[in-house]
C-alpha atoms as a PDB file:
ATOM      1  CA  UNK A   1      98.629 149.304 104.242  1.00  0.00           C
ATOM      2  CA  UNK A   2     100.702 147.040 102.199  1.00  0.00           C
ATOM      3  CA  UNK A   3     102.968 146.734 105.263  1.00  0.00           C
ATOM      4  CA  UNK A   4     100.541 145.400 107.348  1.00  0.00           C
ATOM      5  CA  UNK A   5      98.360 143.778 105.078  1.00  0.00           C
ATOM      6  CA  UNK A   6     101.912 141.194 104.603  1.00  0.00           C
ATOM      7  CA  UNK A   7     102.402 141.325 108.690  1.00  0.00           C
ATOM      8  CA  UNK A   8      98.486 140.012 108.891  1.00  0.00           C
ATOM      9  CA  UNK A   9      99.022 137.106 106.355  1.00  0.00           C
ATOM     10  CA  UNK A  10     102.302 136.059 107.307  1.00  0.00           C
ATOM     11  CA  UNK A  11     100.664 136.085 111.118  1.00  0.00           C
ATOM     12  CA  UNK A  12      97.871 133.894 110.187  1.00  0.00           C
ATOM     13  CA  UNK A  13      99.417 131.354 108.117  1.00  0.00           C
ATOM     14  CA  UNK A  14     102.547 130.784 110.542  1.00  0.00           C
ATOM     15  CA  UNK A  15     100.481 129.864 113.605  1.00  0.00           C
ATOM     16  CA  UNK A  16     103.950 130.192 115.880  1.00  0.00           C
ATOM     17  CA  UNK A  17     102.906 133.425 115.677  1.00  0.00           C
ATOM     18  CA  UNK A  18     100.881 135.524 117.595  1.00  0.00           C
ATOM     19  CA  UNK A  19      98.719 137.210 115.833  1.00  0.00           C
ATOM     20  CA  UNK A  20      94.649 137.162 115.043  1.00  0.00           C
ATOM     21  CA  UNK A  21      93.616 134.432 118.045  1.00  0.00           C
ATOM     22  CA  UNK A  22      90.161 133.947 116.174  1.00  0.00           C
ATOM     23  CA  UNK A  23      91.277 133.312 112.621  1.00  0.00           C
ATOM     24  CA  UNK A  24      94.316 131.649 113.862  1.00  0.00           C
ATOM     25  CA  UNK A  25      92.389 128.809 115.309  1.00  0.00           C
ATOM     26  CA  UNK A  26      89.903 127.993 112.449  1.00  0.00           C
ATOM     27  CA  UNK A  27      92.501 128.395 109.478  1.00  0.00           C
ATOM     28  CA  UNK A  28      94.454 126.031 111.590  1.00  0.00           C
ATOM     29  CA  UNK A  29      91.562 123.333 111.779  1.00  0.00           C
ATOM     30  CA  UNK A  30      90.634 124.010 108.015  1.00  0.00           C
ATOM     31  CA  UNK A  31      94.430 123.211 107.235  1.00  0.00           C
ATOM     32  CA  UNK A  32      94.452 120.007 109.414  1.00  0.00           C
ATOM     33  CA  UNK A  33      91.450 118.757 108.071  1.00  0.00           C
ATOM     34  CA  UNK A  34      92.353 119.480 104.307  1.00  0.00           C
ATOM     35  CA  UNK A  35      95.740 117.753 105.113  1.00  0.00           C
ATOM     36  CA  UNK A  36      93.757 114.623 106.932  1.00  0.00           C
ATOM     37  CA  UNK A  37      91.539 114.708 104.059  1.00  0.00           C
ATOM     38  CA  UNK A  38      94.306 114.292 101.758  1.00  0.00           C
ATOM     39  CA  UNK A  39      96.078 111.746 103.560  1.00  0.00           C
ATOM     40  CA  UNK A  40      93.289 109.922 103.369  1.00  0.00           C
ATOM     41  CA  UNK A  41      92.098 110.408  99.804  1.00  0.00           C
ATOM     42  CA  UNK A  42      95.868 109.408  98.651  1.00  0.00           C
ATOM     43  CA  UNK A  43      95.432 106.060 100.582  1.00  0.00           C
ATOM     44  CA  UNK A  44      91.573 105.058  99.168  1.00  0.00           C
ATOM     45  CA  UNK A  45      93.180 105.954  96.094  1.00  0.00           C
ATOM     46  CA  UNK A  46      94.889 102.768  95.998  1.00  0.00           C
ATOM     47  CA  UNK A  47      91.432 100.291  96.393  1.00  0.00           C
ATOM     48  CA  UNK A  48      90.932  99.491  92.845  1.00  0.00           C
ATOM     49  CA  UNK A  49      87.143  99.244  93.349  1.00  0.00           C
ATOM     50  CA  UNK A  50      86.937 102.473  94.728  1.00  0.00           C
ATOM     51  CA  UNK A  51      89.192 104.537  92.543  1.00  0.00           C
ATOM     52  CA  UNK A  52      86.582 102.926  89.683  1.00  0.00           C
ATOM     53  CA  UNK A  53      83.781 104.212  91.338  1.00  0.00           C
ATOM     54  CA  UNK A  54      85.134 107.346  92.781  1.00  0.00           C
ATOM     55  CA  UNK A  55      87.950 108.359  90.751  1.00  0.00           C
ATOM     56  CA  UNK A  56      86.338 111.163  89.055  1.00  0.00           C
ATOM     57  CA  UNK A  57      85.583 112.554  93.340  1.00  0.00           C
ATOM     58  CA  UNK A  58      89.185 111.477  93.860  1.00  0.00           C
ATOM     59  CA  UNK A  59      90.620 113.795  91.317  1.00  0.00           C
ATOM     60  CA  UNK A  60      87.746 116.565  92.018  1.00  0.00           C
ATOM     61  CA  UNK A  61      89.055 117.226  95.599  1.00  0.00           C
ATOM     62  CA  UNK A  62      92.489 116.795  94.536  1.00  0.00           C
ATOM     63  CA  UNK A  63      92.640 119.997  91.931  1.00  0.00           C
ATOM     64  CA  UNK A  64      90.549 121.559  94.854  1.00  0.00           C
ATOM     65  CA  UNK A  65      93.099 120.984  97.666  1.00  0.00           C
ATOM     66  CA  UNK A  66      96.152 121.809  94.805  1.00  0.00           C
ATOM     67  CA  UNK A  67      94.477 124.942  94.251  1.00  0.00           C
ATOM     68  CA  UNK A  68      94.455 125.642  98.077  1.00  0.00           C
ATOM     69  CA  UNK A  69      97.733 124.740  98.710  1.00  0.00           C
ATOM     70  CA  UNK A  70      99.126 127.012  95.821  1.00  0.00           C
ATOM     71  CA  UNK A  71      97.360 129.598  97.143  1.00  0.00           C
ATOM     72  CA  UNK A  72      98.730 129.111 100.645  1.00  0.00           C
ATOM     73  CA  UNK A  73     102.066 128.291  99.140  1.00  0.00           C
ATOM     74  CA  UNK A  74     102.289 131.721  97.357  1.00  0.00           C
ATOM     75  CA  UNK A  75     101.237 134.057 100.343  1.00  0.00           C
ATOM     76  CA  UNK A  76     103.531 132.369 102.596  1.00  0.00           C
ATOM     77  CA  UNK A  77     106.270 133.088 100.269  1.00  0.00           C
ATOM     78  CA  UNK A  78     104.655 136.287  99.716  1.00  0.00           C
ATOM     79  CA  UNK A  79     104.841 137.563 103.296  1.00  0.00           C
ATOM     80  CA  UNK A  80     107.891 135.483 103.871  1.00  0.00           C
ATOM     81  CA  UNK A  81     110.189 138.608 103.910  1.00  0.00           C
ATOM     82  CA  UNK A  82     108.375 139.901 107.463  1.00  0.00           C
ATOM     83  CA  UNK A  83     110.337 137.675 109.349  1.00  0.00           C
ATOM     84  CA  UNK A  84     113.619 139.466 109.380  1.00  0.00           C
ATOM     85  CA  UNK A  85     116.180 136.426 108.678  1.00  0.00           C
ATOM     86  CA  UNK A  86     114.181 136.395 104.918  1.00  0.00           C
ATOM     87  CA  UNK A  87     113.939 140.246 105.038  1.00  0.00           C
ATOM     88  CA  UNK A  88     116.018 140.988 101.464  1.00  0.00           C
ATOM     89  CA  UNK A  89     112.630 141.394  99.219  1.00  0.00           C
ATOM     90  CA  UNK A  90     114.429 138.595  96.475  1.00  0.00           C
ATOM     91  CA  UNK A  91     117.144 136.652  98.327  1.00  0.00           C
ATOM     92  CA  UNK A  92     114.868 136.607 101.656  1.00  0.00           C
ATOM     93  CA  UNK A  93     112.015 134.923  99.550  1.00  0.00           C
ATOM     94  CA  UNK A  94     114.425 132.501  97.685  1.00  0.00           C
ATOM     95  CA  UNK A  95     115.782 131.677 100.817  1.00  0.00           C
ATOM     96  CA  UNK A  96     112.591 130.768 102.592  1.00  0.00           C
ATOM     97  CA  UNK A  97     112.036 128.714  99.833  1.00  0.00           C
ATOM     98  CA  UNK A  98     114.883 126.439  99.875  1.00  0.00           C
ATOM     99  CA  UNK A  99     113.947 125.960 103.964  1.00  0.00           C
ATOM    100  CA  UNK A 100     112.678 122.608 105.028  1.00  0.00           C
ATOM    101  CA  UNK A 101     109.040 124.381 105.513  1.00  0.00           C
ATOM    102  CA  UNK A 102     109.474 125.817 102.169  1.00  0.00           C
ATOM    103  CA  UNK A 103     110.408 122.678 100.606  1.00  0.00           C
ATOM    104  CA  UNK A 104     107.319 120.899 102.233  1.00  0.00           C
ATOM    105  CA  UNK A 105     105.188 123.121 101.191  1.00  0.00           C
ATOM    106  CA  UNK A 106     106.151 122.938  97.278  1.00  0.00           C
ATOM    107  CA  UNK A 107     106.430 119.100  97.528  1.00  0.00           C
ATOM    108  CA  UNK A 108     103.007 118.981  98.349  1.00  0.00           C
ATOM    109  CA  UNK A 109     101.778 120.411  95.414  1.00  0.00           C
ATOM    110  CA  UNK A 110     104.645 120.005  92.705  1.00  0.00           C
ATOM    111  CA  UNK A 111     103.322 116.181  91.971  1.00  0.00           C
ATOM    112  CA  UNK A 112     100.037 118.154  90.928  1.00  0.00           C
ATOM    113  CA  UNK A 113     101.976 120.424  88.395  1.00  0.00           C
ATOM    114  CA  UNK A 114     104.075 117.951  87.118  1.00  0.00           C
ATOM    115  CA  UNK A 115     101.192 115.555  86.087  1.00  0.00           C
ATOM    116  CA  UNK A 116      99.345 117.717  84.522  1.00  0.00           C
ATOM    117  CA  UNK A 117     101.910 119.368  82.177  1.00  0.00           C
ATOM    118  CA  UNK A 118     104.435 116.314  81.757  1.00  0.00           C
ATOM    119  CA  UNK A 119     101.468 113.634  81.146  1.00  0.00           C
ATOM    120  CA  UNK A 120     103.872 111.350  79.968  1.00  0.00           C
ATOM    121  CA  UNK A 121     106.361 110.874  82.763  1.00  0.00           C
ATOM    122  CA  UNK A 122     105.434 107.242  83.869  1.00  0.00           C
ATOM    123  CA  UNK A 123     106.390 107.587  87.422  1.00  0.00           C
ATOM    124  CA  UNK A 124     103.207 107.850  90.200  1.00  0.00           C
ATOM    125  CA  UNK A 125     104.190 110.990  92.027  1.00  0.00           C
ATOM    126  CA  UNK A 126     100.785 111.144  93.991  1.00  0.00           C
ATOM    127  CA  UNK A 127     102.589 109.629  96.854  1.00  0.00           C
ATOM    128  CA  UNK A 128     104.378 112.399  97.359  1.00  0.00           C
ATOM    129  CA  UNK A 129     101.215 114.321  98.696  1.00  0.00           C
ATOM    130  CA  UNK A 130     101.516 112.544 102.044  1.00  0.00           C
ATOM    131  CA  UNK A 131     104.012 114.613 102.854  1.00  0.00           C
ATOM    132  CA  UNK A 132     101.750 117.523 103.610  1.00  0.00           C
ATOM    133  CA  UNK A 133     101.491 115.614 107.091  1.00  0.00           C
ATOM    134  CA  UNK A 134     104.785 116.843 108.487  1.00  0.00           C
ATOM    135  CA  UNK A 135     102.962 120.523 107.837  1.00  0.00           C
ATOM    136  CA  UNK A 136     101.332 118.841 111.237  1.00  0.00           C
ATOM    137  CA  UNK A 137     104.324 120.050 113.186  1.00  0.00           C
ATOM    138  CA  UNK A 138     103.777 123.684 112.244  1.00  0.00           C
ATOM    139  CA  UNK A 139     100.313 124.256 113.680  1.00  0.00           C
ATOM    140  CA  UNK A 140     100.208 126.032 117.080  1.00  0.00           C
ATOM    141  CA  UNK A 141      98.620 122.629 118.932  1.00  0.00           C
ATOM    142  CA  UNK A 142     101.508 120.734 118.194  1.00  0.00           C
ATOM    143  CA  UNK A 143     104.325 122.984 118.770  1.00  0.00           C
ATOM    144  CA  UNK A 144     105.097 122.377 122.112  1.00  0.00           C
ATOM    145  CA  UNK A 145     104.938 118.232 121.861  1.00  0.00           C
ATOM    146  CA  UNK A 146     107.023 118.779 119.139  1.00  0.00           C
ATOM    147  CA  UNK A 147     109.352 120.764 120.583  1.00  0.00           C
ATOM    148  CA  UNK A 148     109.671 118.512 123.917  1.00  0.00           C
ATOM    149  CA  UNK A 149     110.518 115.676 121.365  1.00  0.00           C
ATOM    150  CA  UNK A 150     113.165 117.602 119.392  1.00  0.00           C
ATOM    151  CA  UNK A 151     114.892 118.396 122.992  1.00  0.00           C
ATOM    152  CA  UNK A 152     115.068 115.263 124.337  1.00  0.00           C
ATOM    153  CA  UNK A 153     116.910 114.046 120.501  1.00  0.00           C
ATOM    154  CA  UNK A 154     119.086 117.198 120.878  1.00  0.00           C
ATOM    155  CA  UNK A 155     119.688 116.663 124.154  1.00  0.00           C
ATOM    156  CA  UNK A 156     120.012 113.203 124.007  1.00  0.00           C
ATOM    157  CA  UNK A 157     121.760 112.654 120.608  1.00  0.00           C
ATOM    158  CA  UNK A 158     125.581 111.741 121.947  1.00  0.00           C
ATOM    159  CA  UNK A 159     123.857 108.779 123.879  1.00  0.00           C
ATOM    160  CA  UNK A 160     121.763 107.475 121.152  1.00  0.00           C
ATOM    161  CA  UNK A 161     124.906 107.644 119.066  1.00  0.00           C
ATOM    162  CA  UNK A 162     127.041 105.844 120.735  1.00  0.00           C
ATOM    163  CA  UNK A 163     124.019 103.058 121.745  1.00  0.00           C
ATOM    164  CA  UNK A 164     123.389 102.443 117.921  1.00  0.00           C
ATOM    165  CA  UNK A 165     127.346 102.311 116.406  1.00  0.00           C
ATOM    166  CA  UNK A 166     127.049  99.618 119.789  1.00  0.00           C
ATOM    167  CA  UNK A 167     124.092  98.193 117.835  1.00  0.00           C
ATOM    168  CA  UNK A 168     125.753  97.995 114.756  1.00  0.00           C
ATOM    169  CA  UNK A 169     129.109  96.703 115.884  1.00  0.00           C
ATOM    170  CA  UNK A 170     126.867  93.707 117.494  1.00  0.00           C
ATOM    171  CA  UNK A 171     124.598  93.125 114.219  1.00  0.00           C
ATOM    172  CA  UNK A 172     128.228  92.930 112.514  1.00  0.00           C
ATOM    173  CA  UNK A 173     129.870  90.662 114.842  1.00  0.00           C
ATOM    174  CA  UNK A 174     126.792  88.126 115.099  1.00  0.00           C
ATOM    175  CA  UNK A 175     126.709  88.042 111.596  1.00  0.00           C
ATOM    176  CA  UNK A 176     130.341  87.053 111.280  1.00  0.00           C
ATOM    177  CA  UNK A 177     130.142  84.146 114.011  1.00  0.00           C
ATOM    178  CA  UNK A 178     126.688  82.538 112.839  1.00  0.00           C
ATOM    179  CA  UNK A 179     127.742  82.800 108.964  1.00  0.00           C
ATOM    180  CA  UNK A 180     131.253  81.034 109.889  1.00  0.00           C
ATOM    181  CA  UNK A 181     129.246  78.420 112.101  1.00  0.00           C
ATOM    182  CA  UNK A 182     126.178  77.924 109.595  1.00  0.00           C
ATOM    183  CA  UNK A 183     127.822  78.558 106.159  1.00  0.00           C
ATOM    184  CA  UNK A 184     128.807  74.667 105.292  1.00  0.00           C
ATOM    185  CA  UNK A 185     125.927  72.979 106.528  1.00  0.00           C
ATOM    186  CA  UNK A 186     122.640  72.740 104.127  1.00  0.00           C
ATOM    187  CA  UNK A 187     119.500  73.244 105.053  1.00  0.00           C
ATOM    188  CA  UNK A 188     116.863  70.327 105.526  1.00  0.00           C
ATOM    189  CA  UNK A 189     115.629  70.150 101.687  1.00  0.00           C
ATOM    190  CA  UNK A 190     118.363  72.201 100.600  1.00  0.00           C
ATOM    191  CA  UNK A 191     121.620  71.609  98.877  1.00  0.00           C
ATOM    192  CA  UNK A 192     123.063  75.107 100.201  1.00  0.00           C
ATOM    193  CA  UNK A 193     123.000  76.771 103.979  1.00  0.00           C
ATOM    194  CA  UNK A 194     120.675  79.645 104.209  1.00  0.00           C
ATOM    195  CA  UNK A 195     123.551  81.729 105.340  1.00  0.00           C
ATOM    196  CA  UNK A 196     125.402  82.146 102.147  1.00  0.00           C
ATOM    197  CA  UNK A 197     126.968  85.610 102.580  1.00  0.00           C
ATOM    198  CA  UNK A 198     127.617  88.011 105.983  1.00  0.00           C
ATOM    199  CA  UNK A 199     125.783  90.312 104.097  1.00  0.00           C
ATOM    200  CA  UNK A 200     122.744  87.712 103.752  1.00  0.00           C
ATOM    201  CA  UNK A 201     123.168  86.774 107.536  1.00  0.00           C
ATOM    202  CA  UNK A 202     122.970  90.327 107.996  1.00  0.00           C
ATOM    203  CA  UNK A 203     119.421  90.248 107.426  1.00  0.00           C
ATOM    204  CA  UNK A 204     119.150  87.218 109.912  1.00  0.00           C
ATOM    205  CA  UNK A 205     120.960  89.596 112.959  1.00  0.00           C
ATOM    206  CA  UNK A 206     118.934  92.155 112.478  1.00  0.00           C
ATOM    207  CA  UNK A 207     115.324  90.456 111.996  1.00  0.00           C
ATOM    208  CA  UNK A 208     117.029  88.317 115.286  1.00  0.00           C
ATOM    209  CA  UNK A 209     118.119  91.364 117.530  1.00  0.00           C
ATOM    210  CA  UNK A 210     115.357  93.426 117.084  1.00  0.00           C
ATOM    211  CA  UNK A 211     113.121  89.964 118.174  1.00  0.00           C
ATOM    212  CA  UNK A 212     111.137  89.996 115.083  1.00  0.00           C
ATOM    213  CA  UNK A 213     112.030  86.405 114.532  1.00  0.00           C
ATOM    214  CA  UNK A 214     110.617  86.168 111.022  1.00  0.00           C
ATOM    215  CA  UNK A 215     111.533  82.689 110.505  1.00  0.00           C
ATOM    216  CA  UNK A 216     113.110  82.788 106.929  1.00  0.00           C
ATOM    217  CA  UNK A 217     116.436  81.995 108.305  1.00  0.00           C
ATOM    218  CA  UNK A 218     117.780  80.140 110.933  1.00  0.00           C
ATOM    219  CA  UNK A 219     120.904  78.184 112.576  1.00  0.00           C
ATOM    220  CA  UNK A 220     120.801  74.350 112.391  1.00  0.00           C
ATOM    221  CA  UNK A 221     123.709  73.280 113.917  1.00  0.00           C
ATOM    222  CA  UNK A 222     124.147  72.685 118.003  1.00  0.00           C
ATOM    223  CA  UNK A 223     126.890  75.246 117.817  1.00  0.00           C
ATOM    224  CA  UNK A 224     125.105  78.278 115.523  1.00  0.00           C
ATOM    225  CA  UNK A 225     121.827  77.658 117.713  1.00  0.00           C
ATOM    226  CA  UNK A 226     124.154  77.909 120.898  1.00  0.00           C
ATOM    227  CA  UNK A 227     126.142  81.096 119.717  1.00  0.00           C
ATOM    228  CA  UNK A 228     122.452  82.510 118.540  1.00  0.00           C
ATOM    229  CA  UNK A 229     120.882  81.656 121.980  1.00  0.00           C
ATOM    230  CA  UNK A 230     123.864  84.174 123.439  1.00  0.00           C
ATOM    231  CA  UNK A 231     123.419  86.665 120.166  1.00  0.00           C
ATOM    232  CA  UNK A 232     119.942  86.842 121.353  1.00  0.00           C
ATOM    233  CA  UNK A 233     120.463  87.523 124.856  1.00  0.00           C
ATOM    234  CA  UNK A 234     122.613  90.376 124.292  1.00  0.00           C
ATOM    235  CA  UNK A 235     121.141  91.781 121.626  1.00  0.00           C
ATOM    236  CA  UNK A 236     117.421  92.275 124.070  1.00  0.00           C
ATOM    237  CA  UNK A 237     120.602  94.083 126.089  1.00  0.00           C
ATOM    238  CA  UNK A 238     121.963  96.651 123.880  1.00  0.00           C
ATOM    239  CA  UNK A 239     118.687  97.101 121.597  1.00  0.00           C
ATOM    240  CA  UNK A 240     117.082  98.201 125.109  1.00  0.00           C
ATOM    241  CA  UNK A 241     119.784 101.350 125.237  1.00  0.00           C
ATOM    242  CA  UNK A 242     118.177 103.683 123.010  1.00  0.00           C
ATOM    243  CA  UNK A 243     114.162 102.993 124.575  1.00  0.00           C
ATOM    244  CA  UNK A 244     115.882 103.811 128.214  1.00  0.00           C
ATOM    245  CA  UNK A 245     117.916 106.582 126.672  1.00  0.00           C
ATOM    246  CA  UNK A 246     114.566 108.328 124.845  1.00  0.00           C
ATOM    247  CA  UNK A 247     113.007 107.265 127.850  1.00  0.00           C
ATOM    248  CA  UNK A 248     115.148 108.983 130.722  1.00  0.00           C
ATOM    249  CA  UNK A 249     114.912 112.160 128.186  1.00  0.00           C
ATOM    250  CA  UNK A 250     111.153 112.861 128.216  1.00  0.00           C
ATOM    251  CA  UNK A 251     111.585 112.182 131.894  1.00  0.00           C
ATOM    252  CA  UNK A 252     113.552 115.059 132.347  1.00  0.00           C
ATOM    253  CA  UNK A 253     111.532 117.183 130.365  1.00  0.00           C
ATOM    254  CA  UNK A 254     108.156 116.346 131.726  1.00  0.00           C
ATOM    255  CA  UNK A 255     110.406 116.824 135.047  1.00  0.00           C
ATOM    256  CA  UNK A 256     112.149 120.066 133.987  1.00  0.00           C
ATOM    257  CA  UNK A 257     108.338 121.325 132.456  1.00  0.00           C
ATOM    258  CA  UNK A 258     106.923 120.555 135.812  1.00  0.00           C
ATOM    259  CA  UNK A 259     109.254 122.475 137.370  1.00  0.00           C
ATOM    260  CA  UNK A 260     109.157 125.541 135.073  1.00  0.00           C
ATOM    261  CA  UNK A 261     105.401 125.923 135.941  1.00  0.00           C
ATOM    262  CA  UNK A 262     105.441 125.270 139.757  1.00  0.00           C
ATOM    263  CA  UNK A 263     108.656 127.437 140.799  1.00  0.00           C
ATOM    264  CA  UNK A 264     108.221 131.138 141.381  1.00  0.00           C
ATOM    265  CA  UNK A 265     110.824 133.963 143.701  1.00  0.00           C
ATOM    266  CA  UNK A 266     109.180 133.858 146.510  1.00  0.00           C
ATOM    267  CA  UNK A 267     109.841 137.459 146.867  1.00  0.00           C
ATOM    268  CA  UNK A 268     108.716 139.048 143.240  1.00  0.00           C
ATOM    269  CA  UNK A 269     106.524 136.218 142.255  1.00  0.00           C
ATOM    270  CA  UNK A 270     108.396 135.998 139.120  1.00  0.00           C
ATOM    271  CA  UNK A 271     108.696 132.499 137.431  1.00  0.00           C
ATOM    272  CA  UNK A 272     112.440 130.626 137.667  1.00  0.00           C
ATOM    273  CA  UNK A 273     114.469 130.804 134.806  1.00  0.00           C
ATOM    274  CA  UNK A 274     115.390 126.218 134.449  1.00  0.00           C
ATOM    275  CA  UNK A 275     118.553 126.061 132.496  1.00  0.00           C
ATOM    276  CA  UNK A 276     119.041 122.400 130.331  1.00  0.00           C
ATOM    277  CA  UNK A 277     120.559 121.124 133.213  1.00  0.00           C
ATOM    278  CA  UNK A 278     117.860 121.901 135.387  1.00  0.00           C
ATOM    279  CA  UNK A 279     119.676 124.528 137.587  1.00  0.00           C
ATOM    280  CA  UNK A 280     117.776 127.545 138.440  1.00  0.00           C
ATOM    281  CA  UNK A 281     118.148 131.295 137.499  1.00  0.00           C
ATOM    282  CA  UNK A 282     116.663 133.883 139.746  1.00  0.00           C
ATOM    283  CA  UNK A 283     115.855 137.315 138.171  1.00  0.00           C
ATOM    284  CA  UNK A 284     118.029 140.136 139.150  1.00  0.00           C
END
């Protein structure tokens, strides 16, 4: 009874899974509408005029969703130990607690706790609470978005590297050239240039590269403006990499997906097997 009473719990509050279809689906929209609702709630927090007139609503649903969330918190470390890589009854549980879900999980309520027995630390930890949106990426309707997205990063990551230590080497070098070209010459109404560091005037590459173009700081000379026209032009270049990169990755998954679900043997009916690199497996 005990057995299965922890194999029931730990089934319905890890939606991955399967387990009780029913219950499955409307914990999971309770959960994502608490979370929403908290999200929210943590945000109007912040209007002055409402927190005056609500405040006392405010901090109402708050010990409400705490209590929830502790609740949660302790069955899922509870019936953690089902799952055979936390099976050890102590050193299972401990373990699942140090895990990234784990963590998430205490984070979300831990700001609670330590407001309400350490009144006097004067640090606003209700922030923290937002983090109960990555619990998102748990639920059963997200899982497979979420796992095409970690594939294409995992699958993708040597590319993305490589195009952002090239985005970094250019941010460097234009910062180098316009500070030596800029660096002497004041600004109209100034007695100093605008670019008084490479450090500063890496603030100018990047707001520059990325074409956010903020205005704060910019070449005045005929040579930095010329140099930042062709800073400008490459950087639309090499900031493009990692968009086609990400790009050409979800490509080949909504490619490799389609593929998955249209190929069968035509002899057993069986689906393919797709490997990463798309190459099919029969079944023997």
């Amino acid at each position: 009874m005990y057995r299965k009473t922890k194999q029931r719990v730990h089934g319905l509050l890890h939606p991955e899974i399967v387990g009780d279809k029913h219950w499955d689906k409307i914990i999971n929209v309770f959960i994502i509408s608490l979370i929403i609702l908290n999200v929210i709630v943590v945000m109007l927090e912040t209007v002055r005029s409402l927190y005056l007139q609500y405040g006392d609503i405010f901090y109402s649903f708050d010990v409400i969703s705490v209590i929830i969330f502790t609740v949660e918190y302790v069955l899922r470390v509870w019936s953690s130990n089902h799952e055979e890589k936390y099976k050890h009854s102590v050193w299972g549980r401990l373990k699942y607690m140090v895990s990234w879900g784990g963590l998430i999980d205490l984070v979300a309520i831990l700001p609670f706790y330590i407001h309400l027995f350490l009144p006097l630390v004067d640090v606003d930890l209700r922030m923290l609470r937002l983090l109960r949106v990555l619990r998102l990426f748990r639920l059963t309707a997200y899982t497979k978005p979420a796992q095409m997205i970690a594939n294409v990063f995992r699958k993708r990551y040597k590319e993305l590297i490589v195009a952002f230590i090239l985005a970094g080497f250019l941010i460097i070098i234009s910062s180098c050239i316009i500070y030596f070209a800029e660096h002497r010459h004041p600004a109209p109404g100034l007695d100093h240039s605008l670019f008084t560091s490479i450090p500063r005037t890496i603030w100018w590459s990047v707001v520059t590269l990325t074409t956010t173009g903020y205005g704060d700081m910019y070449p005045i000379t005929n040579l930095g403006k010329g140099l930042a026209s062709v800073i400008m032009l490459t950087g639309i270049a090499f900031f493009a990499l990692p968009a086609g990169i990400i790009t050409a990755g979800f490509i080949d998954e909504f490619r490799a997906e389609r593929v998955r679900k249209t190929h069968r043997c035509p002899n057993c009916g069986e689906q393919i097997d797709i490997d990463d690199n798309g190459h099919h497996h029969g079944n023997k």
